[in-house]
PDB file of N, CA and C in Angstrom:
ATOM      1  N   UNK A   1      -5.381   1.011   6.723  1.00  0.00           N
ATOM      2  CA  UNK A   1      -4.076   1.347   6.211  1.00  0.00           C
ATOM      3  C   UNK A   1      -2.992   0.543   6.923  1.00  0.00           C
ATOM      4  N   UNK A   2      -3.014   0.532   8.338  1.00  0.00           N
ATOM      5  CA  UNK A   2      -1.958   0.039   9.201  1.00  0.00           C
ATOM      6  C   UNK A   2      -2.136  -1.779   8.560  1.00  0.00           C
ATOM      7  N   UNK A   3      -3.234  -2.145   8.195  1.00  0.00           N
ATOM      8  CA  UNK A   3      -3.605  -3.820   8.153  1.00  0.00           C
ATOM      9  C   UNK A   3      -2.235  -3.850   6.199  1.00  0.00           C
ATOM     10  N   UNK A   4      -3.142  -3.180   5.149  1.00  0.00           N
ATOM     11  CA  UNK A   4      -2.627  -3.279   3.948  1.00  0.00           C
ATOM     12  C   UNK A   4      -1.766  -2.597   3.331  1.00  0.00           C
ATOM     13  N   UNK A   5      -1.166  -1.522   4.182  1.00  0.00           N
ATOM     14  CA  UNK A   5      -0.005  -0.817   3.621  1.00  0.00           C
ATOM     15  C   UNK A   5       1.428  -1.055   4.838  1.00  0.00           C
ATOM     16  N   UNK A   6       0.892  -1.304   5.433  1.00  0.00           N
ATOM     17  CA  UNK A   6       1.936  -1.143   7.037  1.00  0.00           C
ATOM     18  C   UNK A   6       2.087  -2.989   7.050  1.00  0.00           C
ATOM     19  N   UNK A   7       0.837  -3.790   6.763  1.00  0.00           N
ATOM     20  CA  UNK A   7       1.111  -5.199   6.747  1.00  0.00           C
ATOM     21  C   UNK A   7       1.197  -5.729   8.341  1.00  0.00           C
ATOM     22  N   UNK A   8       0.812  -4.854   9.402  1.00  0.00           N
ATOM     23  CA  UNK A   8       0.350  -4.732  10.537  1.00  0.00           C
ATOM     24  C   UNK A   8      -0.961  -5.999  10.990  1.00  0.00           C
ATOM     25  N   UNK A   9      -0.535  -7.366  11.704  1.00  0.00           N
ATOM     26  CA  UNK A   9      -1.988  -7.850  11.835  1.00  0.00           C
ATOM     27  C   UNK A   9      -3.311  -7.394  11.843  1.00  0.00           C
ATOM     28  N   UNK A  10      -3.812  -7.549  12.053  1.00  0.00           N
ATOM     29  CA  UNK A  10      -5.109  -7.345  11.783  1.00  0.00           C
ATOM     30  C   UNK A  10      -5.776  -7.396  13.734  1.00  0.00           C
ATOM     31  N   UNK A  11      -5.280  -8.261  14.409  1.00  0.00           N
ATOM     32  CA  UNK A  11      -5.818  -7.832  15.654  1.00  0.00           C
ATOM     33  C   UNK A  11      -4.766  -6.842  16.343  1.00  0.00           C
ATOM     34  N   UNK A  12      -3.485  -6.426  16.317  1.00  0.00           N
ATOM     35  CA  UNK A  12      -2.733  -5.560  16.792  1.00  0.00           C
ATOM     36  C   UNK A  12      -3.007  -3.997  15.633  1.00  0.00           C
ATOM     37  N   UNK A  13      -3.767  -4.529  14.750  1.00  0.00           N
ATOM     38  CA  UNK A  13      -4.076  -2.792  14.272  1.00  0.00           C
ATOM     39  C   UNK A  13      -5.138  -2.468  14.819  1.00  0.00           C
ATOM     40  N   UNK A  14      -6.827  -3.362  15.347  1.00  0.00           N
ATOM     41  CA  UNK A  14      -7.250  -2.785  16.224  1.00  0.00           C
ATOM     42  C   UNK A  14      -7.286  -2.611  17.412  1.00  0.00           C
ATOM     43  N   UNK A  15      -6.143  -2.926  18.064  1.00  0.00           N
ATOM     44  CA  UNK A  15      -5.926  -2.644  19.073  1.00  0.00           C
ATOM     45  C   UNK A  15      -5.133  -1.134  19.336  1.00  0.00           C
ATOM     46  N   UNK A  16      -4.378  -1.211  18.218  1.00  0.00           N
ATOM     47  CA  UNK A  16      -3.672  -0.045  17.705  1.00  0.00           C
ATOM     48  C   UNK A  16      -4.297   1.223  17.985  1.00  0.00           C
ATOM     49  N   UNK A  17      -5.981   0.687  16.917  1.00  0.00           N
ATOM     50  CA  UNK A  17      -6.743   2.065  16.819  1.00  0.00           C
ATOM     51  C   UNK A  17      -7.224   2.344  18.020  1.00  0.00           C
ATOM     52  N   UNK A  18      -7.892   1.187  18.608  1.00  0.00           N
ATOM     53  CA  UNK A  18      -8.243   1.316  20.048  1.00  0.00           C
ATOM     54  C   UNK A  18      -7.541   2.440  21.144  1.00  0.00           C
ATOM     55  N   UNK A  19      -6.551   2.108  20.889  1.00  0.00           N
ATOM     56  CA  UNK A  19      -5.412   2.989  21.923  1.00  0.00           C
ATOM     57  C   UNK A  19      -5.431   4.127  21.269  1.00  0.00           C
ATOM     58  N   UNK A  20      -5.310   4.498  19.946  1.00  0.00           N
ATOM     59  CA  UNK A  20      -5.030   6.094  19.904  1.00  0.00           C
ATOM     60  C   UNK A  20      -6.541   6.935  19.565  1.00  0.00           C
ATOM     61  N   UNK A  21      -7.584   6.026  19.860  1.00  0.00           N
ATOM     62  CA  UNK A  21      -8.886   6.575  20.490  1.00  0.00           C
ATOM     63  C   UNK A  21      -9.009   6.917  21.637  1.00  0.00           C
ATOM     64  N   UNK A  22      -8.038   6.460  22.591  1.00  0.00           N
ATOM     65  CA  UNK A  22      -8.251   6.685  23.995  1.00  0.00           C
ATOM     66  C   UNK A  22      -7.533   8.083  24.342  1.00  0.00           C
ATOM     67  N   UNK A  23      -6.709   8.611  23.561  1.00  0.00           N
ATOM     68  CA  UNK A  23      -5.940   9.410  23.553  1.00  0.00           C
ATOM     69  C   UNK A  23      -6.386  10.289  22.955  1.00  0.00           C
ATOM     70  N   UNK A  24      -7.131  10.528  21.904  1.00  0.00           N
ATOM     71  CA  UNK A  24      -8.119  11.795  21.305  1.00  0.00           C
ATOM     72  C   UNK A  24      -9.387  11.753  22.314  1.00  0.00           C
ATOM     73  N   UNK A  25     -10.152  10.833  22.888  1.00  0.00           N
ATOM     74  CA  UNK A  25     -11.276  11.095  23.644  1.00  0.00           C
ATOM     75  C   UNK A  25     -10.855  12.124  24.882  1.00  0.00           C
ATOM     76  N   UNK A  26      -9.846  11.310  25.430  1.00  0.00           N
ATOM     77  CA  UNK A  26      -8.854  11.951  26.633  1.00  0.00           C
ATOM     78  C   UNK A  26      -8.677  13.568  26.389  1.00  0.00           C
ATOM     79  N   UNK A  27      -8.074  13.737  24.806  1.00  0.00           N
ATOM     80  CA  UNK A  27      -8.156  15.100  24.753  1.00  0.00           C
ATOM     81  C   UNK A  27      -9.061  16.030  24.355  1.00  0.00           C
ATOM     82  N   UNK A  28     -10.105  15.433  23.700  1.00  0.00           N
ATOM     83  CA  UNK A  28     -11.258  16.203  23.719  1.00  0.00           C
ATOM     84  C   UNK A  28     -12.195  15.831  24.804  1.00  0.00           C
ATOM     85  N   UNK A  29     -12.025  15.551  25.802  1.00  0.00           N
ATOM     86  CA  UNK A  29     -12.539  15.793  27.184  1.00  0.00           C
ATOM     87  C   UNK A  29     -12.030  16.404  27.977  1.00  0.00           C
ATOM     88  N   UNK A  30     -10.493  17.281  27.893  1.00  0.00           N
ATOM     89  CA  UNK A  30     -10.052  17.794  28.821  1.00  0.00           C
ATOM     90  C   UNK A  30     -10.341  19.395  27.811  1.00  0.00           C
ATOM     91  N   UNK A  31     -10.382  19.946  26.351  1.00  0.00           N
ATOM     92  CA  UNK A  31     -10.848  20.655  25.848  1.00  0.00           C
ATOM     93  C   UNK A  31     -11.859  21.541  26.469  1.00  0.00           C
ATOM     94  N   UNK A  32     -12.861  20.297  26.219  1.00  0.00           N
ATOM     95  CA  UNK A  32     -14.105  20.441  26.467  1.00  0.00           C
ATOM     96  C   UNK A  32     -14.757  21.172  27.783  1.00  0.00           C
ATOM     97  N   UNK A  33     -13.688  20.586  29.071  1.00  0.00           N
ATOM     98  CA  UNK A  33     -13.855  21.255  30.265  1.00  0.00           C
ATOM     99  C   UNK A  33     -12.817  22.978  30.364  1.00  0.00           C
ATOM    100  N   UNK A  34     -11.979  23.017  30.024  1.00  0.00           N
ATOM    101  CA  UNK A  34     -11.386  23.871  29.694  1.00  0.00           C
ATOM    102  C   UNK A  34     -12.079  25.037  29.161  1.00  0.00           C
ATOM    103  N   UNK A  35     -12.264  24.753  27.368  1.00  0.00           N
ATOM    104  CA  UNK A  35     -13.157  26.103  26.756  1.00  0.00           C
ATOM    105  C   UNK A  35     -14.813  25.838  27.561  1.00  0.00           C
ATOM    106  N   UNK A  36     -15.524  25.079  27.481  1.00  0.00           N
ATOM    107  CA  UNK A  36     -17.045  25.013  27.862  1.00  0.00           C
ATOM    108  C   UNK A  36     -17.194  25.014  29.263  1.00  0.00           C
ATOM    109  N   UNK A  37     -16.217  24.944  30.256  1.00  0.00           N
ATOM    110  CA  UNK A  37     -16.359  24.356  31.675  1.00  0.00           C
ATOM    111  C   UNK A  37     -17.446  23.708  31.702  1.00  0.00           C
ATOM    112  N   UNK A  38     -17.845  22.720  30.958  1.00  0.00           N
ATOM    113  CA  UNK A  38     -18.936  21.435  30.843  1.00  0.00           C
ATOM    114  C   UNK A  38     -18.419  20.011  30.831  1.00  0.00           C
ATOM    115  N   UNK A  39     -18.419  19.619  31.563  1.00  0.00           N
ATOM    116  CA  UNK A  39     -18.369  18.218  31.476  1.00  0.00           C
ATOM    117  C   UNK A  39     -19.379  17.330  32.293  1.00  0.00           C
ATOM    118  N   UNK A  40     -19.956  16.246  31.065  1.00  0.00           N
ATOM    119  CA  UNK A  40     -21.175  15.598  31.700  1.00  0.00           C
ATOM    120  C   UNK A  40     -20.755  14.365  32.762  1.00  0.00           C
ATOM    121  N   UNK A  41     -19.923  14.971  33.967  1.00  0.00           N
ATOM    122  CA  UNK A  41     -19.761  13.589  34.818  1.00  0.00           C
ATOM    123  C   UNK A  41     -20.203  11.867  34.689  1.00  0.00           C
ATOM    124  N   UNK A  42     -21.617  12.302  34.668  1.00  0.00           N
ATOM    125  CA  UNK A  42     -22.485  11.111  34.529  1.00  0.00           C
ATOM    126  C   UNK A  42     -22.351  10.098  33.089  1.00  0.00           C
ATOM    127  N   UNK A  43     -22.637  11.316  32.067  1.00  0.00           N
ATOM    128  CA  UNK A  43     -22.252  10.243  30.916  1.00  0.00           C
ATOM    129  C   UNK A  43     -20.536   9.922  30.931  1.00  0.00           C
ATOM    130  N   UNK A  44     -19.313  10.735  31.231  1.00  0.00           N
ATOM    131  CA  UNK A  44     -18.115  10.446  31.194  1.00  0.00           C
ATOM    132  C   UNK A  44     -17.875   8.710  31.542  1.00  0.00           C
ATOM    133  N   UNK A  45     -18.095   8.459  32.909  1.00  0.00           N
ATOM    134  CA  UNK A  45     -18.448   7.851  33.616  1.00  0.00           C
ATOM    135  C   UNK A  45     -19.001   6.297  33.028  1.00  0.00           C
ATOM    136  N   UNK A  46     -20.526   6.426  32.149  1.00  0.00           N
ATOM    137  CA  UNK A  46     -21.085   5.969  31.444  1.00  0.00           C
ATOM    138  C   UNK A  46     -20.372   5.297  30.855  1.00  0.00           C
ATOM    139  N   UNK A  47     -19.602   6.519  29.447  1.00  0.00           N
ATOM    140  CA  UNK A  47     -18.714   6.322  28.690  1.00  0.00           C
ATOM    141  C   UNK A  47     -17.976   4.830  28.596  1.00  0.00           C
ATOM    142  N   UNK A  48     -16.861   5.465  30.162  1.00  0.00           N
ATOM    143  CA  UNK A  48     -15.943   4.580  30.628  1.00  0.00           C
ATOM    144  C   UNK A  48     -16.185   2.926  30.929  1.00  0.00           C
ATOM    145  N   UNK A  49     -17.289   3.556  31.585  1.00  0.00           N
ATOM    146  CA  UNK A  49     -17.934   1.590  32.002  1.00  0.00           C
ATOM    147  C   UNK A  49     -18.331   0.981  30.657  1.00  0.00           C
ATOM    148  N   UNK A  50     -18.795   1.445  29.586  1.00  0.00           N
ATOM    149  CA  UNK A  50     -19.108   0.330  28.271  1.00  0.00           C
ATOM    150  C   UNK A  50     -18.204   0.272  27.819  1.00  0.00           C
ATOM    151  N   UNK A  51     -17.197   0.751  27.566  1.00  0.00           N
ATOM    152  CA  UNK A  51     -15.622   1.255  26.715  1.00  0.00           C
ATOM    153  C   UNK A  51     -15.041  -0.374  27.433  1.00  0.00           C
ATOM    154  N   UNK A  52     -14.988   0.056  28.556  1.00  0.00           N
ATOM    155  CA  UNK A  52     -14.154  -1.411  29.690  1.00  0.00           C
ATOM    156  C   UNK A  52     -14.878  -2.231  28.976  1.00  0.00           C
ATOM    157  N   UNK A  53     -16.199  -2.619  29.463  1.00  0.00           N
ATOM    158  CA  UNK A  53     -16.540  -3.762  29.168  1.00  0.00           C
ATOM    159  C   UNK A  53     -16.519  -4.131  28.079  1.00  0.00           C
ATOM    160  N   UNK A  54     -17.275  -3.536  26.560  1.00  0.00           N
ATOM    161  CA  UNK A  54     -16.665  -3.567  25.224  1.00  0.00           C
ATOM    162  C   UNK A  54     -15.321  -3.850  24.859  1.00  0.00           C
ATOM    163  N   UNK A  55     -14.025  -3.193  25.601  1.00  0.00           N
ATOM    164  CA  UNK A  55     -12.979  -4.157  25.381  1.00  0.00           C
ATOM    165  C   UNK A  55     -12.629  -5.058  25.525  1.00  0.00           C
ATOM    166  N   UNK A  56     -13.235  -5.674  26.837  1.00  0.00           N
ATOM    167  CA  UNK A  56     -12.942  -7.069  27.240  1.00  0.00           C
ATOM    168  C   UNK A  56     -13.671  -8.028  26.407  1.00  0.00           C
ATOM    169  N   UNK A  57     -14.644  -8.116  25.773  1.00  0.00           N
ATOM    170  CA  UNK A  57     -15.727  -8.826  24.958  1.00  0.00           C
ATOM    171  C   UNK A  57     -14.773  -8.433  23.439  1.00  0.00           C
ATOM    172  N   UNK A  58     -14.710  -7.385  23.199  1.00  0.00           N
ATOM    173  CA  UNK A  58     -14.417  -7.483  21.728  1.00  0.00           C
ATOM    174  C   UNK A  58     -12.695  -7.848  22.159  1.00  0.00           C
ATOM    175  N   UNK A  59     -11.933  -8.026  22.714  1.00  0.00           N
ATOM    176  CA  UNK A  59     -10.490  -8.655  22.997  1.00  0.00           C
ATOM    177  C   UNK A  59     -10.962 -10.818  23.226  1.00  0.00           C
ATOM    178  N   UNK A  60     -12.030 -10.960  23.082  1.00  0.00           N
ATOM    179  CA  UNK A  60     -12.286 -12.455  23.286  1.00  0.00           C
ATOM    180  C   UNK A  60     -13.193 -13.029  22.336  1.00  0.00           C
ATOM    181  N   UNK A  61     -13.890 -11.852  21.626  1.00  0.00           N
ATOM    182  CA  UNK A  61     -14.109 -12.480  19.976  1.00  0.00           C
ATOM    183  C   UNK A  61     -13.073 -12.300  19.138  1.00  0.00           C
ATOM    184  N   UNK A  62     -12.138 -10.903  19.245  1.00  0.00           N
ATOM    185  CA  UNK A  62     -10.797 -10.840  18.280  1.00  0.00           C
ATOM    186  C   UNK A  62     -10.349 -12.384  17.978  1.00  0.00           C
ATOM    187  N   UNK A  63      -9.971 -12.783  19.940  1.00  0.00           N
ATOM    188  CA  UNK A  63      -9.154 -14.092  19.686  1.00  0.00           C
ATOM    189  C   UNK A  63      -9.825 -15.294  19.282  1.00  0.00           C
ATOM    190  N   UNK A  64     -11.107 -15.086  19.163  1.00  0.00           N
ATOM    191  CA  UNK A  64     -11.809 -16.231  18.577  1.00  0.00           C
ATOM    192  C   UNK A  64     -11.931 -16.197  16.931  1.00  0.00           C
ATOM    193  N   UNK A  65     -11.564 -14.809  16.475  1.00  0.00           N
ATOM    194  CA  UNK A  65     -11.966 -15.140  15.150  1.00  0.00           C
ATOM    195  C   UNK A  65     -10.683 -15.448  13.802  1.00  0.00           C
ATOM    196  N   UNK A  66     -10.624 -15.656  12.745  1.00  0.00           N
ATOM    197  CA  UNK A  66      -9.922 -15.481  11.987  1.00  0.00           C
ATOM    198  C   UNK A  66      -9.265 -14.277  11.803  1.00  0.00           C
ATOM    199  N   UNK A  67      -7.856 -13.342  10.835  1.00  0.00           N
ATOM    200  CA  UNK A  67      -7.823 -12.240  10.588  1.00  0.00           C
ATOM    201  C   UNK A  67      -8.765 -11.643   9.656  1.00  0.00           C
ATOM    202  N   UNK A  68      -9.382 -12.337   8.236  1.00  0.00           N
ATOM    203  CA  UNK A  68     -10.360 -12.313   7.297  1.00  0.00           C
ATOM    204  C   UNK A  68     -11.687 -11.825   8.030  1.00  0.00           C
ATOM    205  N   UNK A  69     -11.844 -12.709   9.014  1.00  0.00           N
ATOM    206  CA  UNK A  69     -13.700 -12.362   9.404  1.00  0.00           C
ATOM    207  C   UNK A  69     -13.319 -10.938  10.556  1.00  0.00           C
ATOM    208  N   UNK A  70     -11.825 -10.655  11.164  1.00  0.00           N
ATOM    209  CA  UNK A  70     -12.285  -9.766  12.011  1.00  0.00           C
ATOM    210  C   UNK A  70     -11.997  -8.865  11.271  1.00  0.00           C
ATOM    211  N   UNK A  71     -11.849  -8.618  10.167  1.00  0.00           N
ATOM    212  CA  UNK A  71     -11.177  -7.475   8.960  1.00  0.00           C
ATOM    213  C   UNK A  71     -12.766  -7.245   8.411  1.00  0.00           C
ATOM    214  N   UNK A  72     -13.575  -8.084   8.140  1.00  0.00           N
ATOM    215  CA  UNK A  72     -15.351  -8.028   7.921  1.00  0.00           C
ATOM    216  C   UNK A  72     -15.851  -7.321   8.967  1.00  0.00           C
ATOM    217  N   UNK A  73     -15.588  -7.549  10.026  1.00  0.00           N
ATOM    218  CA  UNK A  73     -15.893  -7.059  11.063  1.00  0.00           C
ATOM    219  C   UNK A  73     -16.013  -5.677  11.581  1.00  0.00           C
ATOM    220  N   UNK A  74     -14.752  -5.426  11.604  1.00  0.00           N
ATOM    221  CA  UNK A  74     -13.651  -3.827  12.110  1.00  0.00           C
ATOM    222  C   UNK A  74     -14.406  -3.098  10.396  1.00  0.00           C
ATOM    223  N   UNK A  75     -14.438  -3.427   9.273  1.00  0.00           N
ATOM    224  CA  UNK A  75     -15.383  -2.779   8.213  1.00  0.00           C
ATOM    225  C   UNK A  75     -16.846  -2.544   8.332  1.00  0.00           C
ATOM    226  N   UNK A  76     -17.806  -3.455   8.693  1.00  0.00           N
ATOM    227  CA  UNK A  76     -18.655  -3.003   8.814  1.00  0.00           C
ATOM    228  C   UNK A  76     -19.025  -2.134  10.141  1.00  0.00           C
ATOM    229  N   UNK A  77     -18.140  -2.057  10.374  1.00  0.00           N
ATOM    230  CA  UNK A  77     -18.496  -1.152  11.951  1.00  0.00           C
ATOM    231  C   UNK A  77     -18.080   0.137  11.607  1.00  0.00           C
ATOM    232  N   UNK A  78     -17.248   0.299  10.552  1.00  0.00           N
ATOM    233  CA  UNK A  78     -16.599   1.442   9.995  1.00  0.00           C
ATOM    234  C   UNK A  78     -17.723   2.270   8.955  1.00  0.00           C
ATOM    235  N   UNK A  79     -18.468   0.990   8.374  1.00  0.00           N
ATOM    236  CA  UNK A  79     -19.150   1.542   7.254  1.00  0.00           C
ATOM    237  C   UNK A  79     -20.616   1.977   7.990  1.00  0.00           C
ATOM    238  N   UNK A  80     -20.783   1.190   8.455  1.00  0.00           N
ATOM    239  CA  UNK A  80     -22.107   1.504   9.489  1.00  0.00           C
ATOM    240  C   UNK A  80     -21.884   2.812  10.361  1.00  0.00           C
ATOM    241  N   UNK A  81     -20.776   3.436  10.974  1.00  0.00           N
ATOM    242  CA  UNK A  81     -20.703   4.936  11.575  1.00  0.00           C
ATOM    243  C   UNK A  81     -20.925   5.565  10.260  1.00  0.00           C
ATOM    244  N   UNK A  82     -19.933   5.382   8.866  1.00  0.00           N
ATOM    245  CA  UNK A  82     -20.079   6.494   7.978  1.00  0.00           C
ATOM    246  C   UNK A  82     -21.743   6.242   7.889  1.00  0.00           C
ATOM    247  N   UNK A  83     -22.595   5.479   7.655  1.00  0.00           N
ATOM    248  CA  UNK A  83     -24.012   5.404   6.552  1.00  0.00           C
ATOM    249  C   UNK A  83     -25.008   6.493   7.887  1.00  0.00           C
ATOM    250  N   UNK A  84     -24.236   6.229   9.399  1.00  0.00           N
ATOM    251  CA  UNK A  84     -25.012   7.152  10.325  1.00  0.00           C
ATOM    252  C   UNK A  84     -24.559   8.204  10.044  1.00  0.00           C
ATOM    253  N   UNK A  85     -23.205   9.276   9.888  1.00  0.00           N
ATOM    254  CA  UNK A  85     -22.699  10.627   9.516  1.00  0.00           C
ATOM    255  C   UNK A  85     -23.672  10.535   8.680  1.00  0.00           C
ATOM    256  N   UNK A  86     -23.828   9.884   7.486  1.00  0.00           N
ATOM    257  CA  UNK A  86     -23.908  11.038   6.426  1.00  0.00           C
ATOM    258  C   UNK A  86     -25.475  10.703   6.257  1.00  0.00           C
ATOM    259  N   UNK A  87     -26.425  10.156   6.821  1.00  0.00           N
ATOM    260  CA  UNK A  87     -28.075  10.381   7.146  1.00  0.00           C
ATOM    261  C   UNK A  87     -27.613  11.359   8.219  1.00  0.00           C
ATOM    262  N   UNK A  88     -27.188  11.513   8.845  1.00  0.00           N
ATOM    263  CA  UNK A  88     -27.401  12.371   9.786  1.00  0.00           C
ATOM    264  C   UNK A  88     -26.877  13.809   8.867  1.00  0.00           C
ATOM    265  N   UNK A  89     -25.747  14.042   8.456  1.00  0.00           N
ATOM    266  CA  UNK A  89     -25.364  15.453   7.816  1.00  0.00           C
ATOM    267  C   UNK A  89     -26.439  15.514   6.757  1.00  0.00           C
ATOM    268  N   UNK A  90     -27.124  14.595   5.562  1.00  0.00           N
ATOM    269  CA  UNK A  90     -27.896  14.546   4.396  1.00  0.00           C
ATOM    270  C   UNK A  90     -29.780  14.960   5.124  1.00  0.00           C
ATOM    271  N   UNK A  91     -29.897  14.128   5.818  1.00  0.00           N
ATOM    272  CA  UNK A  91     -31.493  14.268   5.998  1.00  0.00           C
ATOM    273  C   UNK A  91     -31.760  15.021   6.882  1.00  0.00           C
ATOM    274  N   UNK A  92     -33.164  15.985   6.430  1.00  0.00           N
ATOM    275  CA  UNK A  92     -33.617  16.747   6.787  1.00  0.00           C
ATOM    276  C   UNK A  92     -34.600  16.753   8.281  1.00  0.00           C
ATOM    277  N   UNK A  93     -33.851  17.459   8.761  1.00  0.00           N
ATOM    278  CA  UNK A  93     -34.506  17.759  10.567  1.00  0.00           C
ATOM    279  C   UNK A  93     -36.078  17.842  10.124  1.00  0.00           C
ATOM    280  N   UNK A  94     -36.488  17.035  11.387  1.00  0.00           N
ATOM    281  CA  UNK A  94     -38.241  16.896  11.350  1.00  0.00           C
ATOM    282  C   UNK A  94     -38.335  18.426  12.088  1.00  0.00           C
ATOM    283  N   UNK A  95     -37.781  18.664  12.740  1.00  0.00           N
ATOM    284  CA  UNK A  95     -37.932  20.091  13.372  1.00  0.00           C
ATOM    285  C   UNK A  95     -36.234  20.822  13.677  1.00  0.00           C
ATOM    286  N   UNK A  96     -36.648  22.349  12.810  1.00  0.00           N
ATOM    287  CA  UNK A  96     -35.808  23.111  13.477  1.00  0.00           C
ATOM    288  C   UNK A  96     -35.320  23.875  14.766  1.00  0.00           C
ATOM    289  N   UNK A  97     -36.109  23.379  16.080  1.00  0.00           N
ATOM    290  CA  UNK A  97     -36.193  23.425  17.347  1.00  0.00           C
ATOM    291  C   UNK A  97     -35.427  22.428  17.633  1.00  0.00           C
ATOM    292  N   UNK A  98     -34.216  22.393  18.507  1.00  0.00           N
ATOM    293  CA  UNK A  98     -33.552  21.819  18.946  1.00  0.00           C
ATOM    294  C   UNK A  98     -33.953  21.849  20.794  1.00  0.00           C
ATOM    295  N   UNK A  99     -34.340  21.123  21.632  1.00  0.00           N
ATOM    296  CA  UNK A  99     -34.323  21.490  22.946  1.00  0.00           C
ATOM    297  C   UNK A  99     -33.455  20.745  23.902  1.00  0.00           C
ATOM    298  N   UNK A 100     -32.772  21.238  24.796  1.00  0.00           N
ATOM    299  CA  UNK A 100     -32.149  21.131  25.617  1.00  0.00           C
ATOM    300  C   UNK A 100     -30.038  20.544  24.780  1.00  0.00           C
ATOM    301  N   UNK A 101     -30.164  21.309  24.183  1.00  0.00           N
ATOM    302  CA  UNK A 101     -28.437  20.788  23.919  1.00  0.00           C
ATOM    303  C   UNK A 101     -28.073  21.680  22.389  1.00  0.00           C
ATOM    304  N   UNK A 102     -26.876  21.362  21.809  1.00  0.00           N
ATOM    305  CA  UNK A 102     -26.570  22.459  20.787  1.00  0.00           C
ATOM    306  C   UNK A 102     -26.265  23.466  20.752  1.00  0.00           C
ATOM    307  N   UNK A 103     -25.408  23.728  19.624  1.00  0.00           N
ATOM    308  CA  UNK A 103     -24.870  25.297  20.135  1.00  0.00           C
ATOM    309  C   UNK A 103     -25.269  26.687  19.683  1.00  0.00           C
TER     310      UNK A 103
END
């Protein structure tokens, strides 16, 4: 929306999104410790270290690529989470035993 209705580049809209991901993770991690008093230190942590490094790598192909191919790009990464949601909400559990997690 921000790229074809807003007319927003194409590398400052994902950077855009970037940032106001950091700001919903932020708050559903402070949630999370709050109502669940759970928080997985270790993966947080995890989290953080691929997040860094993933930005720095995807901030040095951005500038390597066209706006066209990183607009191919920032889509299939979009379409590829939805095709995982919805196998994951659509197909059927090999088992209704869930162990160790879930609510």
């Amino acid at each position: 929306m921000m790229i074809y209705i807003l007319g927003i580049p194409t590398l400052k809209a994902v950077g855009t999104s970037l940032f106001t991901v950091l700001f919903t993770a932020a708050n559903v991690t402070l949630v999370q410790a709050m109502v669940n008093k759970t928080v997985d230190v270790l993966l947080a942590l995890l989290l953080l270290l691929g997040s860094a490094v993933g930005a720095q790598l995807g901030a040095r192909i951005g500038r390597r690529l066209k706006g066209e191919q990183l607009r191919i790009v920032f889509s299939l990464v979009v379409l590829g989470v939805m095709v995982k949601m919805a196998h994951d909400l659509l197909a059927t559990p090999s088992s209704m035993i869930v162990l160790g997690g879930g609510h």
